[in-house]
C-alpha atoms as a PDB file:
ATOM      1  CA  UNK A   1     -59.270 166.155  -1.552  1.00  0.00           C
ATOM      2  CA  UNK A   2     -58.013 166.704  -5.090  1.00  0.00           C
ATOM      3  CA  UNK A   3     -55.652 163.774  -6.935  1.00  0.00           C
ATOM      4  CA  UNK A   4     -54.799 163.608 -10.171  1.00  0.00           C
ATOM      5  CA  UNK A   5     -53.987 160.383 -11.522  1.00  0.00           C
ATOM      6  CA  UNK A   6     -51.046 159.938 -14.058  1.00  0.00           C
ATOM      7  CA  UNK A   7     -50.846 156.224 -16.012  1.00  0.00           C
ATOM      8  CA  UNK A   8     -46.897 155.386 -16.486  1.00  0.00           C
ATOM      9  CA  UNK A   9     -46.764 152.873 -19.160  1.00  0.00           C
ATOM     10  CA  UNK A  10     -44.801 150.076 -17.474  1.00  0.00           C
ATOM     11  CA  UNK A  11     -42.198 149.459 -15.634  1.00  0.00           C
ATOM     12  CA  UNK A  12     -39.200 149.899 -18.855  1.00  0.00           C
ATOM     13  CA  UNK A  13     -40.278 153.873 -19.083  1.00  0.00           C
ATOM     14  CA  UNK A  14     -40.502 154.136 -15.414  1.00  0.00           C
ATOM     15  CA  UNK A  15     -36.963 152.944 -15.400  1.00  0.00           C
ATOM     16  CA  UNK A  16     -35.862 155.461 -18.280  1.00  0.00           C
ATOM     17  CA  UNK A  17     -37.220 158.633 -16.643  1.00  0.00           C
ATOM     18  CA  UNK A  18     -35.196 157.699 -13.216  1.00  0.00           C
ATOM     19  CA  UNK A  19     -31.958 157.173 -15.084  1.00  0.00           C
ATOM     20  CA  UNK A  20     -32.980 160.497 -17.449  1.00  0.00           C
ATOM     21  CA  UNK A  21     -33.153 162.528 -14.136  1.00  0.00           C
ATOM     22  CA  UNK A  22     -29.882 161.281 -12.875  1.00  0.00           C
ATOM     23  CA  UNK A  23     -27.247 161.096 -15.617  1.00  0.00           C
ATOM     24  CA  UNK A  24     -26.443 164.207 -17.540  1.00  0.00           C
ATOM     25  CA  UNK A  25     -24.569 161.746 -20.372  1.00  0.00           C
ATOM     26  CA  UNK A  26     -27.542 160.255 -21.548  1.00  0.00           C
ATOM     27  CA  UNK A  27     -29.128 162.075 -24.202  1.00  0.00           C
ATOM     28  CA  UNK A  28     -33.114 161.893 -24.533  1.00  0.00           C
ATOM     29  CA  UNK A  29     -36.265 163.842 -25.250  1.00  0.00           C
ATOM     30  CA  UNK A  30     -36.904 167.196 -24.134  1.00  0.00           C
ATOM     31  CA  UNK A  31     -39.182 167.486 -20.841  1.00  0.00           C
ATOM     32  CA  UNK A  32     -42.680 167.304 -21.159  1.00  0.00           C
ATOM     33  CA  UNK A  33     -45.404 168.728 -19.256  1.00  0.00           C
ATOM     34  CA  UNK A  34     -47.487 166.180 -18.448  1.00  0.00           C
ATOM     35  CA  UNK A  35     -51.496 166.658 -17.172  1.00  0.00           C
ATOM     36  CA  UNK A  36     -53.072 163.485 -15.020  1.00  0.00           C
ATOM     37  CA  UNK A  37     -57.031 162.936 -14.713  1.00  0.00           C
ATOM     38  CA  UNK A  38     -58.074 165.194 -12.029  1.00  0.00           C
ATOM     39  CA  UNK A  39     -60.660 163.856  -9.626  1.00  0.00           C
ATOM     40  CA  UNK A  40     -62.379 165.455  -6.258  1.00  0.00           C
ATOM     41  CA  UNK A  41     -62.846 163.075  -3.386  1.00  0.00           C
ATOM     42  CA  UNK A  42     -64.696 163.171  -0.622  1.00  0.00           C
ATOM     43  CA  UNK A  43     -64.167 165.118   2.631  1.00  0.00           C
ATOM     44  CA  UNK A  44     -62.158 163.757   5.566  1.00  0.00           C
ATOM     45  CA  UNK A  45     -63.463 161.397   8.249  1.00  0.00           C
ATOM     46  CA  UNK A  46     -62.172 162.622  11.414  1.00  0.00           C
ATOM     47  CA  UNK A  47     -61.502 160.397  14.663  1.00  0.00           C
ATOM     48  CA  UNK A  48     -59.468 161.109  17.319  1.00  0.00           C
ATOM     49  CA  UNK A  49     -56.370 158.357  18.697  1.00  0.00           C
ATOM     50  CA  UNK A  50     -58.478 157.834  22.388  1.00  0.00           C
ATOM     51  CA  UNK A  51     -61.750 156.494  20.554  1.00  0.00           C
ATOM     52  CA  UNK A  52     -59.874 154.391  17.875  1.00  0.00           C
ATOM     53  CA  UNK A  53     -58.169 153.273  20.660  1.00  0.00           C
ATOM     54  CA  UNK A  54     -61.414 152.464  22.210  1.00  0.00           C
ATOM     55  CA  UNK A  55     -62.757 150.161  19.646  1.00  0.00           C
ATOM     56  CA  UNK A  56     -60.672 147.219  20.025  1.00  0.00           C
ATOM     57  CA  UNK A  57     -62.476 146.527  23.591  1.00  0.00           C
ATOM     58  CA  UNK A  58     -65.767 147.793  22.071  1.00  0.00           C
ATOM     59  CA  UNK A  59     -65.155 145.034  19.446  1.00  0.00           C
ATOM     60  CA  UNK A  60     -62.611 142.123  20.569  1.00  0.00           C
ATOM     61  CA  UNK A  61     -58.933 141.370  18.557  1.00  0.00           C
ATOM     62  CA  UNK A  62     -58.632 140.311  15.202  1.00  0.00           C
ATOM     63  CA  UNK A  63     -60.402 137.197  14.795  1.00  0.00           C
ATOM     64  CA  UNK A  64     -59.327 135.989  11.185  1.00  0.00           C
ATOM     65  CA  UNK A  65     -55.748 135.620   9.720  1.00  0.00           C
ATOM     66  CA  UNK A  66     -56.062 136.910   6.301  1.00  0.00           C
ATOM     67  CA  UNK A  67     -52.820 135.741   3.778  1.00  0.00           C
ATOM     68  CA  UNK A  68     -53.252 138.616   0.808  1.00  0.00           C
ATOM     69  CA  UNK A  69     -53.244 137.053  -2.916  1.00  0.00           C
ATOM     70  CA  UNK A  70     -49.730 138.242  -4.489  1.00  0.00           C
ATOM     71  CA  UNK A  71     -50.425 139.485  -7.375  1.00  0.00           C
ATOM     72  CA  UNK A  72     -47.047 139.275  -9.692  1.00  0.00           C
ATOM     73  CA  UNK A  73     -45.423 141.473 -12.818  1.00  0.00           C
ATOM     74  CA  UNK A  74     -44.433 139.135 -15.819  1.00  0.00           C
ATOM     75  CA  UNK A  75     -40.656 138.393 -15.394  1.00  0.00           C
ATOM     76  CA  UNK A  76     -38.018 140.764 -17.337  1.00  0.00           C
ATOM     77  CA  UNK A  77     -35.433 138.126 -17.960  1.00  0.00           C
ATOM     78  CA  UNK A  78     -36.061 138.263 -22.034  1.00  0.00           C
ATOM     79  CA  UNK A  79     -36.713 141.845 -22.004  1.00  0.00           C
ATOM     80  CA  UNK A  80     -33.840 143.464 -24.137  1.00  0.00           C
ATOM     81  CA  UNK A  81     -31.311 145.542 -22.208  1.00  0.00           C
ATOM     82  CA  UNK A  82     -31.836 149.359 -22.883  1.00  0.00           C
ATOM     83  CA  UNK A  83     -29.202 150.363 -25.540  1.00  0.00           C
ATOM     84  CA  UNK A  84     -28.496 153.806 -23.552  1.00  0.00           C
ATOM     85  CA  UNK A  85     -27.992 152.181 -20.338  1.00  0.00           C
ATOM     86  CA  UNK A  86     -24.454 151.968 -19.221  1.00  0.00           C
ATOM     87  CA  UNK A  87     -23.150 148.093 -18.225  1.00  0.00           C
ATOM     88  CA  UNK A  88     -20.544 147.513 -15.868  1.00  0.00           C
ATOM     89  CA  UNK A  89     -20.635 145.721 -13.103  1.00  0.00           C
ATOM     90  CA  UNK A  90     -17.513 146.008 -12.058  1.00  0.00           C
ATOM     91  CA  UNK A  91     -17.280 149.624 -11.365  1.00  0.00           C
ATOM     92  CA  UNK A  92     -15.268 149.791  -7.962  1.00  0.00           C
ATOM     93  CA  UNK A  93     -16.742 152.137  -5.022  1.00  0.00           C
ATOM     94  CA  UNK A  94     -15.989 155.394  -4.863  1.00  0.00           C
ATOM     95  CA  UNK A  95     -13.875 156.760  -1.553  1.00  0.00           C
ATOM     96  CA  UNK A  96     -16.869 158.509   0.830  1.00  0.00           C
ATOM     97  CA  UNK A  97     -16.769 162.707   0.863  1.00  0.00           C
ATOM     98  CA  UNK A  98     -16.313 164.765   3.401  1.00  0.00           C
ATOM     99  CA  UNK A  99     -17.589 167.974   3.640  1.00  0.00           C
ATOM    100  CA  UNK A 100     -15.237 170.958   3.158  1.00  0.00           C
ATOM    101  CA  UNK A 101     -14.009 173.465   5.558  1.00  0.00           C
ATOM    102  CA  UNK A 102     -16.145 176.544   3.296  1.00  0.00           C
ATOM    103  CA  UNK A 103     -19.225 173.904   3.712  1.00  0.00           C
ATOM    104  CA  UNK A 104     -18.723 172.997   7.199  1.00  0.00           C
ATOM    105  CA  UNK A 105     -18.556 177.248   8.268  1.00  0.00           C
ATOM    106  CA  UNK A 106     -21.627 178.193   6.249  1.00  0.00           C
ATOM    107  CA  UNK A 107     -24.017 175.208   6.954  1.00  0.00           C
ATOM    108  CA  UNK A 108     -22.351 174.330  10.982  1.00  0.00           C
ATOM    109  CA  UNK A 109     -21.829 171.016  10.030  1.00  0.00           C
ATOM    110  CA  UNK A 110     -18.761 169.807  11.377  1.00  0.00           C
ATOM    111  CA  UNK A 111     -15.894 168.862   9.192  1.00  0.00           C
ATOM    112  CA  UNK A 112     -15.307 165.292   7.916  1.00  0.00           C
ATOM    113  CA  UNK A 113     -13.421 162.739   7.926  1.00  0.00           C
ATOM    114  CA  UNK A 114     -16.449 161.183  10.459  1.00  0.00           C
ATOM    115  CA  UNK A 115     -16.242 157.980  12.486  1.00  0.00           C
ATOM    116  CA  UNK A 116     -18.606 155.139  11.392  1.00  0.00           C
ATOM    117  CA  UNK A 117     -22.581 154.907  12.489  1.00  0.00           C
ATOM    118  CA  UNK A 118     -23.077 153.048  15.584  1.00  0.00           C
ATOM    119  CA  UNK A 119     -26.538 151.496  16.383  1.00  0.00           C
ATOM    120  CA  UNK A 120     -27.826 153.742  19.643  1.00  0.00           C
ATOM    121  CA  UNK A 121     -30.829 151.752  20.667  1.00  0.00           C
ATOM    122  CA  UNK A 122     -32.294 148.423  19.165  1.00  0.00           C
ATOM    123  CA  UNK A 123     -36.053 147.051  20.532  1.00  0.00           C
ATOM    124  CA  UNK A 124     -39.061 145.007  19.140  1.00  0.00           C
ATOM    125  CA  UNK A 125     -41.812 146.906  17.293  1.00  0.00           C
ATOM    126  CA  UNK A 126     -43.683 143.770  17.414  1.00  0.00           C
ATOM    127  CA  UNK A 127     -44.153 139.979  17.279  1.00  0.00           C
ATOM    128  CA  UNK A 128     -46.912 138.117  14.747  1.00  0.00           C
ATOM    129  CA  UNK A 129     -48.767 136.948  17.761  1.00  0.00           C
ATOM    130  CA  UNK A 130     -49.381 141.289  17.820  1.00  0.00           C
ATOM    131  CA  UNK A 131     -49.871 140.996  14.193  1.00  0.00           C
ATOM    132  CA  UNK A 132     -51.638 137.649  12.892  1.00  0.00           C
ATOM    133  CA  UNK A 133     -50.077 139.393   9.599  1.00  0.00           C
ATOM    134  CA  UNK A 134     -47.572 137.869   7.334  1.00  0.00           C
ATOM    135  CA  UNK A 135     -45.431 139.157   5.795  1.00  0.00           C
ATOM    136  CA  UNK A 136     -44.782 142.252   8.335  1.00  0.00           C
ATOM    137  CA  UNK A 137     -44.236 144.903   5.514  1.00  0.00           C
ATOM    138  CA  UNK A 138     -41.893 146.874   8.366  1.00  0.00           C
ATOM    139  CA  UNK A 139     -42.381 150.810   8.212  1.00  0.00           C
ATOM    140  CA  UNK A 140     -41.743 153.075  10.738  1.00  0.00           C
ATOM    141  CA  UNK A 141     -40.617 156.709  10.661  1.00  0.00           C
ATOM    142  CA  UNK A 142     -39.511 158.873  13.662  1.00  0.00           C
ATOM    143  CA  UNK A 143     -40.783 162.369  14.712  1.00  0.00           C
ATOM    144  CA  UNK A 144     -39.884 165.103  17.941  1.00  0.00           C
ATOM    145  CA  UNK A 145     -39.986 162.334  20.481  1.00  0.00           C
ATOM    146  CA  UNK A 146     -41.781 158.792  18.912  1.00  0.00           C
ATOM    147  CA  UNK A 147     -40.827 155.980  16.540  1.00  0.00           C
ATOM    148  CA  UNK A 148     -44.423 155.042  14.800  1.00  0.00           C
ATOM    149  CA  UNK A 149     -44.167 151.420  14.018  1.00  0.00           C
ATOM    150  CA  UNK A 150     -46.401 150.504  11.812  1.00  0.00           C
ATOM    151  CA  UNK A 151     -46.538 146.676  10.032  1.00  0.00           C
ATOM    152  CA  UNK A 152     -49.264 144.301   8.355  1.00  0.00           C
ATOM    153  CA  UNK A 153     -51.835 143.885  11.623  1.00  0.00           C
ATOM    154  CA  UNK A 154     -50.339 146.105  13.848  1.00  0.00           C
ATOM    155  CA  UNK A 155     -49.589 149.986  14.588  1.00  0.00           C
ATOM    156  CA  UNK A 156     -47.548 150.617  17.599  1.00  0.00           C
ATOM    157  CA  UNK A 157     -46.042 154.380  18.977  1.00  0.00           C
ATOM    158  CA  UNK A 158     -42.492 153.905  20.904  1.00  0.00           C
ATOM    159  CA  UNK A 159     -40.721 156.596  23.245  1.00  0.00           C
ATOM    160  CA  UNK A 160     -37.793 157.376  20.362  1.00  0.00           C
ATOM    161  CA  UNK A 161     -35.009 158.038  23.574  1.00  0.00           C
ATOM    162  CA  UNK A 162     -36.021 154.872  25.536  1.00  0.00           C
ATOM    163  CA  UNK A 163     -37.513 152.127  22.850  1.00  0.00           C
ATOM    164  CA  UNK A 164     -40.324 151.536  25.024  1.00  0.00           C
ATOM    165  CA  UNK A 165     -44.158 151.398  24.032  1.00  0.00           C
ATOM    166  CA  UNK A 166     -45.208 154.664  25.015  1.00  0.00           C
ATOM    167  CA  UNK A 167     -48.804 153.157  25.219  1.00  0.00           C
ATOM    168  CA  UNK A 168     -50.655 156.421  22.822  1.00  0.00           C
ATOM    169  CA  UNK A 169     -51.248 153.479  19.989  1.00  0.00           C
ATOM    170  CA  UNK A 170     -51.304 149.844  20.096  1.00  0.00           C
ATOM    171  CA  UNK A 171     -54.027 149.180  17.278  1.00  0.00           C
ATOM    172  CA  UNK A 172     -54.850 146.758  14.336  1.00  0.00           C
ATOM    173  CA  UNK A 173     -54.670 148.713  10.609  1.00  0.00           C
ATOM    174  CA  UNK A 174     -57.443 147.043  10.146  1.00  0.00           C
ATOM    175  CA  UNK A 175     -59.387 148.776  13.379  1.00  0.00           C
ATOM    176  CA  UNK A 176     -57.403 152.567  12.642  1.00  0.00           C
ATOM    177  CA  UNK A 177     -58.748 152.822   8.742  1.00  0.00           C
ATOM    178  CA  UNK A 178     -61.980 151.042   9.351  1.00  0.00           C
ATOM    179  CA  UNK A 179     -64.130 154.218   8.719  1.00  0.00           C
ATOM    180  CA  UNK A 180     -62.648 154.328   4.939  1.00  0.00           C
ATOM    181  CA  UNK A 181     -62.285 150.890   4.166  1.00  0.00           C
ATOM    182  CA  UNK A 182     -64.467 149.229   1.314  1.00  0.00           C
ATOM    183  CA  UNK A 183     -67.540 148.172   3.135  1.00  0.00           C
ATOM    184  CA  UNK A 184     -69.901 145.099   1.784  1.00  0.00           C
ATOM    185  CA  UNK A 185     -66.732 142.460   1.382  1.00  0.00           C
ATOM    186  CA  UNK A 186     -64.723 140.578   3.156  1.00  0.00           C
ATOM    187  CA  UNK A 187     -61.864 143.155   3.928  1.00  0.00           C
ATOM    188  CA  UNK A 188     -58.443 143.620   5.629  1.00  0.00           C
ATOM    189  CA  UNK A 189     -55.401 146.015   5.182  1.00  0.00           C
ATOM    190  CA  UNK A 190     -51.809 145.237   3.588  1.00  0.00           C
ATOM    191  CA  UNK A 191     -48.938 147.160   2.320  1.00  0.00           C
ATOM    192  CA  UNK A 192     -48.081 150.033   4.987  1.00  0.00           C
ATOM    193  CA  UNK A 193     -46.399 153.210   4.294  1.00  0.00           C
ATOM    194  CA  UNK A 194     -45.856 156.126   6.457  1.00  0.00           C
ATOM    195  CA  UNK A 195     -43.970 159.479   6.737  1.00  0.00           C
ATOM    196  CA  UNK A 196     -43.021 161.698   9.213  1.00  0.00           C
ATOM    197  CA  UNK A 197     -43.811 165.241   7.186  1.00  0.00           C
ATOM    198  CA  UNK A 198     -41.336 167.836   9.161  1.00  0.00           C
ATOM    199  CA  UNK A 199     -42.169 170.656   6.901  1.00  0.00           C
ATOM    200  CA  UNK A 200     -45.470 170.551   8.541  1.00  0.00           C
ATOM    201  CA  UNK A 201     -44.917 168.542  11.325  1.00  0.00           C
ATOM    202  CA  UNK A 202     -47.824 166.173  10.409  1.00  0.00           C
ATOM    203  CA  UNK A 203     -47.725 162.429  10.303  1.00  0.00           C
ATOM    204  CA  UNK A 204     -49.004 160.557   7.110  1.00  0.00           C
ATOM    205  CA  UNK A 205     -50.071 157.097   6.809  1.00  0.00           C
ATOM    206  CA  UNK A 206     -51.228 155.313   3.798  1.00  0.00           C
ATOM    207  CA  UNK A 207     -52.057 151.888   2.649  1.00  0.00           C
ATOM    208  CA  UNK A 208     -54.165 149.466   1.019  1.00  0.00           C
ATOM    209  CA  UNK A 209     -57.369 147.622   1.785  1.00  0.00           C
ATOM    210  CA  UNK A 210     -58.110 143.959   0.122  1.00  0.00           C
ATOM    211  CA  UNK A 211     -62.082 143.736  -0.337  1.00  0.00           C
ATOM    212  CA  UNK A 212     -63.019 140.330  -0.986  1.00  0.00           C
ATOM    213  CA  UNK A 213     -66.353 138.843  -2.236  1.00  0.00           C
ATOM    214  CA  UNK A 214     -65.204 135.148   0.019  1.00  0.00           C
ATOM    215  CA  UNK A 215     -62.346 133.897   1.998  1.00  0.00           C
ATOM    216  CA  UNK A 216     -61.490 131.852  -0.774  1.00  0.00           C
ATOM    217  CA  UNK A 217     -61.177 134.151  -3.337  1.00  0.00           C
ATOM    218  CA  UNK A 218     -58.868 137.325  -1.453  1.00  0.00           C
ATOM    219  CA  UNK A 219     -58.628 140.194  -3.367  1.00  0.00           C
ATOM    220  CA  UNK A 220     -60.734 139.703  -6.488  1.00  0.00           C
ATOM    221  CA  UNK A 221     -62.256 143.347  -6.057  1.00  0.00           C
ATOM    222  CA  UNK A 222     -61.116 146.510  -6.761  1.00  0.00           C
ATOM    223  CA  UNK A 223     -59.261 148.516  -3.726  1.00  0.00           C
ATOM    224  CA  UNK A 224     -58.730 151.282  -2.192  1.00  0.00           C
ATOM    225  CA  UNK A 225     -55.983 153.276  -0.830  1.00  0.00           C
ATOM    226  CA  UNK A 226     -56.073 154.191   2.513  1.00  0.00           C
ATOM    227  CA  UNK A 227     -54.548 157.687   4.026  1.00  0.00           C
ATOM    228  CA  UNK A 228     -54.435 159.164   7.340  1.00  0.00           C
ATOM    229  CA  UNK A 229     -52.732 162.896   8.469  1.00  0.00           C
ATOM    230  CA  UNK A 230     -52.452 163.754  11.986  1.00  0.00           C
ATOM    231  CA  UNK A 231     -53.727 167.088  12.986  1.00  0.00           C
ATOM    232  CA  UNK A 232     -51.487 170.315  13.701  1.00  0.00           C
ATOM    233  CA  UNK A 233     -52.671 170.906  17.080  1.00  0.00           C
ATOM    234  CA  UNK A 234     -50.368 168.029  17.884  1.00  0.00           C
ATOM    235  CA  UNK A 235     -47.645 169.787  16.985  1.00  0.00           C
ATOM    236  CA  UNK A 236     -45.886 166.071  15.764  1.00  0.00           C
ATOM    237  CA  UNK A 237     -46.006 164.319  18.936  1.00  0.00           C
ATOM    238  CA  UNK A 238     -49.030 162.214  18.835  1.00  0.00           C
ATOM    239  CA  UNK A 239     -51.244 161.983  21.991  1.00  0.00           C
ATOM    240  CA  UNK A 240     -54.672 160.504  23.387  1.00  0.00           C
ATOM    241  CA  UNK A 241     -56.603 163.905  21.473  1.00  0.00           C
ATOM    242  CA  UNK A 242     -54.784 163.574  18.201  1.00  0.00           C
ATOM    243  CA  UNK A 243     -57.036 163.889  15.588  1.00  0.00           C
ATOM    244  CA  UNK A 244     -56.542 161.991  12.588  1.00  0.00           C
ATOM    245  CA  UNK A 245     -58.291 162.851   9.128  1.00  0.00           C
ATOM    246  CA  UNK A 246     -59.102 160.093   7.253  1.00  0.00           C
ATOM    247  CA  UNK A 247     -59.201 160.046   3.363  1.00  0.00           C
ATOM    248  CA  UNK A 248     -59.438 157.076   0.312  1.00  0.00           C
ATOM    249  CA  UNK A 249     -58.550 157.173  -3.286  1.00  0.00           C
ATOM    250  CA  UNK A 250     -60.758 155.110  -5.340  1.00  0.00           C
ATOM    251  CA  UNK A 251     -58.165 154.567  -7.972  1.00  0.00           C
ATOM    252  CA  UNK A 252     -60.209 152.422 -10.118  1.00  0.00           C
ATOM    253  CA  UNK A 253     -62.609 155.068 -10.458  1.00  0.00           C
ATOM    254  CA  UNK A 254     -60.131 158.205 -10.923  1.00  0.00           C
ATOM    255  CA  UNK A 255     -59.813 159.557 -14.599  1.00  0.00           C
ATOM    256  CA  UNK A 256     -62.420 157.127 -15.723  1.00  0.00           C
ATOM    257  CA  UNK A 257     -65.774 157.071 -17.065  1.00  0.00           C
ATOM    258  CA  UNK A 258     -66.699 153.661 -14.666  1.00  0.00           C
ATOM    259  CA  UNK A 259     -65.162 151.015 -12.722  1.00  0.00           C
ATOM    260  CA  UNK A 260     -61.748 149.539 -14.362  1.00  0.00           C
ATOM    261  CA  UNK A 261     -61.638 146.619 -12.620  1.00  0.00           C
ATOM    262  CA  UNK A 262     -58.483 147.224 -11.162  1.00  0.00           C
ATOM    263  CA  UNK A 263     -56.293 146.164  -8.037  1.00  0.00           C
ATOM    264  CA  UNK A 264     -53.768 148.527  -7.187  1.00  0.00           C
ATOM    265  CA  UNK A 265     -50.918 146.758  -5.510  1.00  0.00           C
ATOM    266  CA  UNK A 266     -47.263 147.157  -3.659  1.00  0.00           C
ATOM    267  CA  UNK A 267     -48.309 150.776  -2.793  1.00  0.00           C
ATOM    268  CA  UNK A 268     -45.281 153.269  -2.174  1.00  0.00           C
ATOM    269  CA  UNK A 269     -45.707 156.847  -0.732  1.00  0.00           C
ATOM    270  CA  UNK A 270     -43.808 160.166  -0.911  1.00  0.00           C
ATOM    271  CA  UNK A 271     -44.011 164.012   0.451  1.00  0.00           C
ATOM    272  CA  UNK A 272     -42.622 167.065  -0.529  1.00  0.00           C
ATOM    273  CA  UNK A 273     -43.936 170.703   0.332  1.00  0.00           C
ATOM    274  CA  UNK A 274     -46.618 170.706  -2.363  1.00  0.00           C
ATOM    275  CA  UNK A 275     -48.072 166.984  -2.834  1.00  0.00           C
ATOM    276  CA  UNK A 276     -48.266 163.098  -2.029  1.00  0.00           C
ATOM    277  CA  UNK A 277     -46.733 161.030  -4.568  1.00  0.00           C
ATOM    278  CA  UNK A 278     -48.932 157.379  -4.168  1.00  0.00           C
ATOM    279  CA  UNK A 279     -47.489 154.832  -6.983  1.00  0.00           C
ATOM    280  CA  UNK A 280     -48.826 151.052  -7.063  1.00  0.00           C
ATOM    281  CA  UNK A 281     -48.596 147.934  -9.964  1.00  0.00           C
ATOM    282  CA  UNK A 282     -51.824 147.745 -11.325  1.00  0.00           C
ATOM    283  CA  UNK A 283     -53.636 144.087 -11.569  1.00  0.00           C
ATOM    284  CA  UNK A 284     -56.972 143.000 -13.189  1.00  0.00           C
ATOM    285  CA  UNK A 285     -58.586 142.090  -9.367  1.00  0.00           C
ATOM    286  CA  UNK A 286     -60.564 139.003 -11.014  1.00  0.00           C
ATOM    287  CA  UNK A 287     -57.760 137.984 -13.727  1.00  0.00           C
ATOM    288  CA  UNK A 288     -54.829 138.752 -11.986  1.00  0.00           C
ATOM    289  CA  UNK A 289     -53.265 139.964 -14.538  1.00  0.00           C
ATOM    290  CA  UNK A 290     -50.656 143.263 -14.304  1.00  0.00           C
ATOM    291  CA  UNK A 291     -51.978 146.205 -16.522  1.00  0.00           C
ATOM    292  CA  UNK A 292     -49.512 148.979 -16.057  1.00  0.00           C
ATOM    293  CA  UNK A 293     -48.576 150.817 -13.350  1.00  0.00           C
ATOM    294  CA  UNK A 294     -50.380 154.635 -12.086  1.00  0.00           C
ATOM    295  CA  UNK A 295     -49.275 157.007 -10.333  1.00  0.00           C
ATOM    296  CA  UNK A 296     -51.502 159.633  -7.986  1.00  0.00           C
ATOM    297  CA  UNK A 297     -50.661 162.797  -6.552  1.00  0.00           C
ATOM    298  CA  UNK A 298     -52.660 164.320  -4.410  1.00  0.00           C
ATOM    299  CA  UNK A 299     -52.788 168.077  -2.790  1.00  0.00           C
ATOM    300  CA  UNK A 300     -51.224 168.744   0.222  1.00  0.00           C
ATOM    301  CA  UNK A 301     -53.024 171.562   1.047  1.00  0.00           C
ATOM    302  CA  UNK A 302     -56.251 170.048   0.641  1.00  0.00           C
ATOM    303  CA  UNK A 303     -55.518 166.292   2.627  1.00  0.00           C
ATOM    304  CA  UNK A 304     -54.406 169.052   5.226  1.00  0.00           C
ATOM    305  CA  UNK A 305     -57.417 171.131   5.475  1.00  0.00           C
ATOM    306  CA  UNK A 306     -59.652 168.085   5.402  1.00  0.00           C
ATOM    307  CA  UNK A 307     -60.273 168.159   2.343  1.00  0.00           C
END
């Protein structure tokens, strides 16, 4: 697996390059090509749904209810307001678009004025008693014919026309990622993500572990994040011989020399044809303290070849 890590230095400049991107009235630097710290990691651990499914009778439910330390960015409320940055807040909506009769013949999409979104189908993805997790973290994407639930403590597949628990996964995080989790510490998932890819028809999972040298002292090591990509075979509709490959980014140890020290936290995840885009809020795991914030990108190619 091949990520490259890229530091972003804070949370004022990741601000600036999202407003750069979207406003062509704001004038600023010229594009630069930027290089992260490219690192190889290790080969994919494959399982397949039917035997992770297996090990929560092999090994009993959840025993513990873990609360994760929340680690927090230094407030903004004296930071001065960017001088480029437009201020109004009372800028009044703008009336919705439809799309034109030449748009509507080219791309057979009807044309507009449309009625309003009704909801189709509401059910529970889950209760804590599933979980013994709070917060919940809610995620969930939909694919060809499942909603994947998947929350602090629990990871649950639903039939997408009918709501109901389709029965192909009903398993703790904490049982799914166990064969890349940090081993030696007291451990436990947090922070979900997941995406259904539909260029390849592959779902992707990702979050983070909390290693812990005692109950009393959560999260004062540094982490890992957590990936898993369902196999093509499956063809998007996930099933008792699924296989998953397994993967972890040992961000403190990416682009540098030894350990940093570092907790990556609040873990968001994106997909496009070529990569995964994995940002966090870095933390000192024994000070608590926020450092910056890094952002990984790792080939898609390689996390889909195992490797």
């Amino acid at each position: 697996m091949l990520i490259s890590r890229f530091r972003i230095g804070g949370l004022c400049a990741l601000f600036f390059l999202c407003v750069s991107a979207g406003s062509g009235q704001i004038a600023g630097p010229a594009p630069e090509r930027i290089r992260g710290q490219e690192s190889v990691g290790e080969r994919a651990v494959e399982r397949r749904t039917a035997d992770i499914m297996a090990d929560p009778a092999a090994h009993g439910p959840r025993k513990n209810v873990y609360i994760k330390r929340e680690f927090e960015i230094p407030g903004r409320e004296n930071r001065p307001q960017d001088s480029g940055a437009r201020f109004n807040p009372q800028t009044p909506p703008k009336p919705a678009r439809s799309v034109s009769a030449s748009t509507a013949a080219s791309t057979n999409i009807a044309a507009g004025p449309y009625t309003s979104q009704t909801v189709g189908l509401t059910f529970i993805g889950g209760h804590l008693y599933d979980t013994s997790a709070f917060p919940p973290d809610s995620m969930g994407a939909v694919g060809p014919s499942q909603f994947f639930v998947f929350v602090n403590g629990l990871l649950r597949t639903f039939n997408k026309t009918t709501g109901v628990a389709d029965g192909v996964i009903n398993a703790d995080p904490d049982t799914f990622f166990s064969s890349v989790m940090t081993k030696g510490f007291v451990n436990f998932t947090s922070d979900p993500q997941i995406r259904y890819d539909r260029l390849t028809k592959r779902w992707i999972l990702a979050i983070i572990d909390v290693p812990s040298s005692s109950f009393s002292s959560i999260g004062d090591k540094p982490n890992r994040v957590l990936i898993a990509v369902s196999d093509a075979a499956s063809n998007g509709v996930i099933s008792g011989s699924t296989s998953w490959s397994f993967y972890y980014v040992q961000q403190d140890m990416i682009g540098q020399p030894s350990s940093t020290g570092e907790f990556l936290d609040y873990d968001s995840l994106g997909v496009d044809n070529n990569a995964l885009y994995i940002g966090g809020n870095m933390f000192g795991a024994t000070s608590g303290n926020f450092t910056g914030t890094s952002a990984f990108v790792v080939r898609k190619s390689s996390i889909l070849n195992g490797g």
